[in-house]
C-alpha atoms as a PDB file:
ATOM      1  CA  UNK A   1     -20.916  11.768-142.201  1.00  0.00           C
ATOM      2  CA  UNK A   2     -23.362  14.818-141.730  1.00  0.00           C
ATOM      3  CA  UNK A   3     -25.572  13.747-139.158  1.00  0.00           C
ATOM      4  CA  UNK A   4     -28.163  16.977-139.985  1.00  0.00           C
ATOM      5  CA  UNK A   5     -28.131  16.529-143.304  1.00  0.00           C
ATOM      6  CA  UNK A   6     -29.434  12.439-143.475  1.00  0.00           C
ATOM      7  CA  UNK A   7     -31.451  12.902-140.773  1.00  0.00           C
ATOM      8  CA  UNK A   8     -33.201  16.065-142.243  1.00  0.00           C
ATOM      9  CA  UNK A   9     -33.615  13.885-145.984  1.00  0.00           C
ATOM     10  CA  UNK A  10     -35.125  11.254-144.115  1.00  0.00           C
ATOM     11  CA  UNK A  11     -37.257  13.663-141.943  1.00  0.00           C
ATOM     12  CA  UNK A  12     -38.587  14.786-145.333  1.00  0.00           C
ATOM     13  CA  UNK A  13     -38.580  11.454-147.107  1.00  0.00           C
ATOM     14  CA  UNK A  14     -39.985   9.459-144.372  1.00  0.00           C
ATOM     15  CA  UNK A  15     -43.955   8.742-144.703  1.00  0.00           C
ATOM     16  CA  UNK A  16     -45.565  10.116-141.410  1.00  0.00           C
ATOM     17  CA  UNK A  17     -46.209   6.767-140.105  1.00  0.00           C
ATOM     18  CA  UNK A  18     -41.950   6.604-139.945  1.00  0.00           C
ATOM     19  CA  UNK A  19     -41.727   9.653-138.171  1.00  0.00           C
ATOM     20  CA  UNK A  20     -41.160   8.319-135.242  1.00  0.00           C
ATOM     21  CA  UNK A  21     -38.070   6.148-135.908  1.00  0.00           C
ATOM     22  CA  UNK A  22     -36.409   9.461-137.443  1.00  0.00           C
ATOM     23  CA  UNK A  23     -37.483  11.278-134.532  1.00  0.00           C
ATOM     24  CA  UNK A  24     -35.949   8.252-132.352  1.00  0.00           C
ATOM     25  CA  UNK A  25     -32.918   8.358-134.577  1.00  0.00           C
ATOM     26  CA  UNK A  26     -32.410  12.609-133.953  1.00  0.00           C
ATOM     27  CA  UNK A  27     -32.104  11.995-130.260  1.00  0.00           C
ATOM     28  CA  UNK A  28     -29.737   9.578-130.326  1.00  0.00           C
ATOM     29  CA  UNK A  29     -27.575  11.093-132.703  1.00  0.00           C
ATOM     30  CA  UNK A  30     -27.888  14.517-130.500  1.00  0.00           C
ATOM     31  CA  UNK A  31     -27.107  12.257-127.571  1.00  0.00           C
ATOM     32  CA  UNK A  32     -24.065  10.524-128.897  1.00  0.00           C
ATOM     33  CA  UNK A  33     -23.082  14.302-129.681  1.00  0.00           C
ATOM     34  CA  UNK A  34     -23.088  14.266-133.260  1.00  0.00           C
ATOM     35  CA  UNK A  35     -25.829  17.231-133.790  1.00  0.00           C
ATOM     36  CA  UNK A  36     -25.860  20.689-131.799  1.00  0.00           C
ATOM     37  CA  UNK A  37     -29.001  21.457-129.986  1.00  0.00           C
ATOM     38  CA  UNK A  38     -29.543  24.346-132.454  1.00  0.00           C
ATOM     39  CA  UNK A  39     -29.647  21.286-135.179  1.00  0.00           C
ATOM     40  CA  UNK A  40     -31.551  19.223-132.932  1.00  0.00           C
ATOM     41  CA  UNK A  41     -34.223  21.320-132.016  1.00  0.00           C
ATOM     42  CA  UNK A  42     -34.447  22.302-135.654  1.00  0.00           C
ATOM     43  CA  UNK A  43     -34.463  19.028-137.056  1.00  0.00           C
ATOM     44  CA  UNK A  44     -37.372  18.135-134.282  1.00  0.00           C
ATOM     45  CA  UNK A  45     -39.510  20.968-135.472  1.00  0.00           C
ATOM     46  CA  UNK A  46     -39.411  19.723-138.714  1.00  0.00           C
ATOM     47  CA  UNK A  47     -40.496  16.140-137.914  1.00  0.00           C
ATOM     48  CA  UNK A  48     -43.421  17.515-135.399  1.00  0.00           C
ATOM     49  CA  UNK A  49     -44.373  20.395-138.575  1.00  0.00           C
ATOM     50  CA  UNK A  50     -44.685  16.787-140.683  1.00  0.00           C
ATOM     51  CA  UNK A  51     -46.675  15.070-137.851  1.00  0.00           C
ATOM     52  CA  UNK A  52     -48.872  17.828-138.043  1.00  0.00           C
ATOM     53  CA  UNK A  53     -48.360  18.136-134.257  1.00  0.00           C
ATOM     54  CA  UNK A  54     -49.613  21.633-133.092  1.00  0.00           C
ATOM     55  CA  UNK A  55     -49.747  23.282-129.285  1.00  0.00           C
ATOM     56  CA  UNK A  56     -53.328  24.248-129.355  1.00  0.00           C
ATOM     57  CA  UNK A  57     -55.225  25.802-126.472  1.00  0.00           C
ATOM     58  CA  UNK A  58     -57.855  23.913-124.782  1.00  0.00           C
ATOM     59  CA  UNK A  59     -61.129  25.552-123.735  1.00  0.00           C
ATOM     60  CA  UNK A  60     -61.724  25.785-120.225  1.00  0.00           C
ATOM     61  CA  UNK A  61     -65.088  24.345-120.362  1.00  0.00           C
ATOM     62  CA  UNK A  62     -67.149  22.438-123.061  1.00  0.00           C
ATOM     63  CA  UNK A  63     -68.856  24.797-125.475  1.00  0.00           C
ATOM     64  CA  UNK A  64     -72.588  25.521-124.373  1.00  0.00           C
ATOM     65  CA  UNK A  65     -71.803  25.443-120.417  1.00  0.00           C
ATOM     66  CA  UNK A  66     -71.217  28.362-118.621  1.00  0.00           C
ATOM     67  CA  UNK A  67     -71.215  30.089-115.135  1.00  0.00           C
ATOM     68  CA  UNK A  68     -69.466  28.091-112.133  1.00  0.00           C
ATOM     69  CA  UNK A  69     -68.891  24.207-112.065  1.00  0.00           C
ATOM     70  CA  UNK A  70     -70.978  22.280-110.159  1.00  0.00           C
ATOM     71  CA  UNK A  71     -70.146  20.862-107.031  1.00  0.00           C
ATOM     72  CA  UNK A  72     -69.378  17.302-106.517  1.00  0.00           C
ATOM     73  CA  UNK A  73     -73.018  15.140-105.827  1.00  0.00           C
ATOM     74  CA  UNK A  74     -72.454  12.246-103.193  1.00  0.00           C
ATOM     75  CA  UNK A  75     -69.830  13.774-100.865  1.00  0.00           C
ATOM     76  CA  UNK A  76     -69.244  11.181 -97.595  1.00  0.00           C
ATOM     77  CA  UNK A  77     -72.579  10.183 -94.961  1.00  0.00           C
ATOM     78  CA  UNK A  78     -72.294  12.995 -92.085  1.00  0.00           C
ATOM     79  CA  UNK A  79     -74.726  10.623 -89.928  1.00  0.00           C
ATOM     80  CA  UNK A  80     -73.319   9.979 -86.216  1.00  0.00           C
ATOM     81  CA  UNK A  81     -72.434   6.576 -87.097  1.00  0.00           C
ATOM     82  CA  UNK A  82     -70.392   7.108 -89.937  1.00  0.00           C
ATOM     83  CA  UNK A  83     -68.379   9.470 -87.821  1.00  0.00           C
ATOM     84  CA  UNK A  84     -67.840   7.478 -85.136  1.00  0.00           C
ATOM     85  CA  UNK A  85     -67.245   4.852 -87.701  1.00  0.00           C
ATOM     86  CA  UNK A  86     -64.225   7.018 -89.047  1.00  0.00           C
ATOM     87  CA  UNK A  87     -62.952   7.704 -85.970  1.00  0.00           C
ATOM     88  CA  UNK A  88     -62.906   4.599 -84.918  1.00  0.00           C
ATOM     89  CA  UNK A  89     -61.265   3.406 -88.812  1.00  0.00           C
ATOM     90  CA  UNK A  90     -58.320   6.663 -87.705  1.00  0.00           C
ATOM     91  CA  UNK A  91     -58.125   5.644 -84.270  1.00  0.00           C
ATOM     92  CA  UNK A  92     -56.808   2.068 -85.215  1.00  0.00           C
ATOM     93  CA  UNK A  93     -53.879   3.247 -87.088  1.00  0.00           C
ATOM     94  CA  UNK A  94     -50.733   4.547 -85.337  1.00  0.00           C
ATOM     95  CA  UNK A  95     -52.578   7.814 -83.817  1.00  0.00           C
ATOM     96  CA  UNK A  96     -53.630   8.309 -80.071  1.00  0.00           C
ATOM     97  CA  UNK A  97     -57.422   7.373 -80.358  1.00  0.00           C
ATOM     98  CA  UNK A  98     -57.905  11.127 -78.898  1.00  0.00           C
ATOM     99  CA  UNK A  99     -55.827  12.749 -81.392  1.00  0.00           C
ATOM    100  CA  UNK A 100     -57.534  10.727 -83.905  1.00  0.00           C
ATOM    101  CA  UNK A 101     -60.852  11.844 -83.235  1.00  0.00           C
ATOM    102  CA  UNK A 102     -59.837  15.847 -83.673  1.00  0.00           C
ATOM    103  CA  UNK A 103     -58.535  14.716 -87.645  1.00  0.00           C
ATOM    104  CA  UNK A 104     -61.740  13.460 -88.584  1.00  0.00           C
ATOM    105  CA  UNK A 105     -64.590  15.641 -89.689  1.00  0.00           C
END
């Protein structure tokens, strides 16, 4: 039996919907040893080329904004007692309460 060959017809056949299950059915015939990876990665680009699956680039920001991202609104309370509140929090783990208190901001 020529592994390539039914698994190509049915890569064409197949609606896309049943791409998929061929797609599943490729890799286990390529892991069972029945295709070479030169078939295998052939036979995949077909299926994906029949998905319609292509490697696009993404923008690096959303059309319209430009210029530097905006820092982060709401960063942690810098009052005194939320510091000693974190220390204290760091100091009751396994840390020396004075070697705590130099890890927190």
């Amino acid at each position: 039996m020529n592994y390539a060959y039914e698994i190509r017809r049915q890569a064409e056949a197949a609606p896309r919907a049943a791409l998929p299950v061929v797609a599943s059915a490729l890799w286990k015939a390529f892991g069972e040893g029945h295709l070479s990876e030169a078939e295998a990665e052939a036979l995949s680009g077909l299926i994906e080329a029949r998905q319609g699956v292509f490697i696009t680039e993404t923008p690096s920001s959303p059309p319209g904004l430009t210029g530097a991202p905006r820092s982060r609104v709401g960063s942690r309370p810098r009052t005194d007692a939320s510091m000693e509140r974190r220390r204290r929090w760091a100091a009751s783990g396994r840390l020396p309460p004075g070697l705590a208190a130099r890890f927190t901001l």
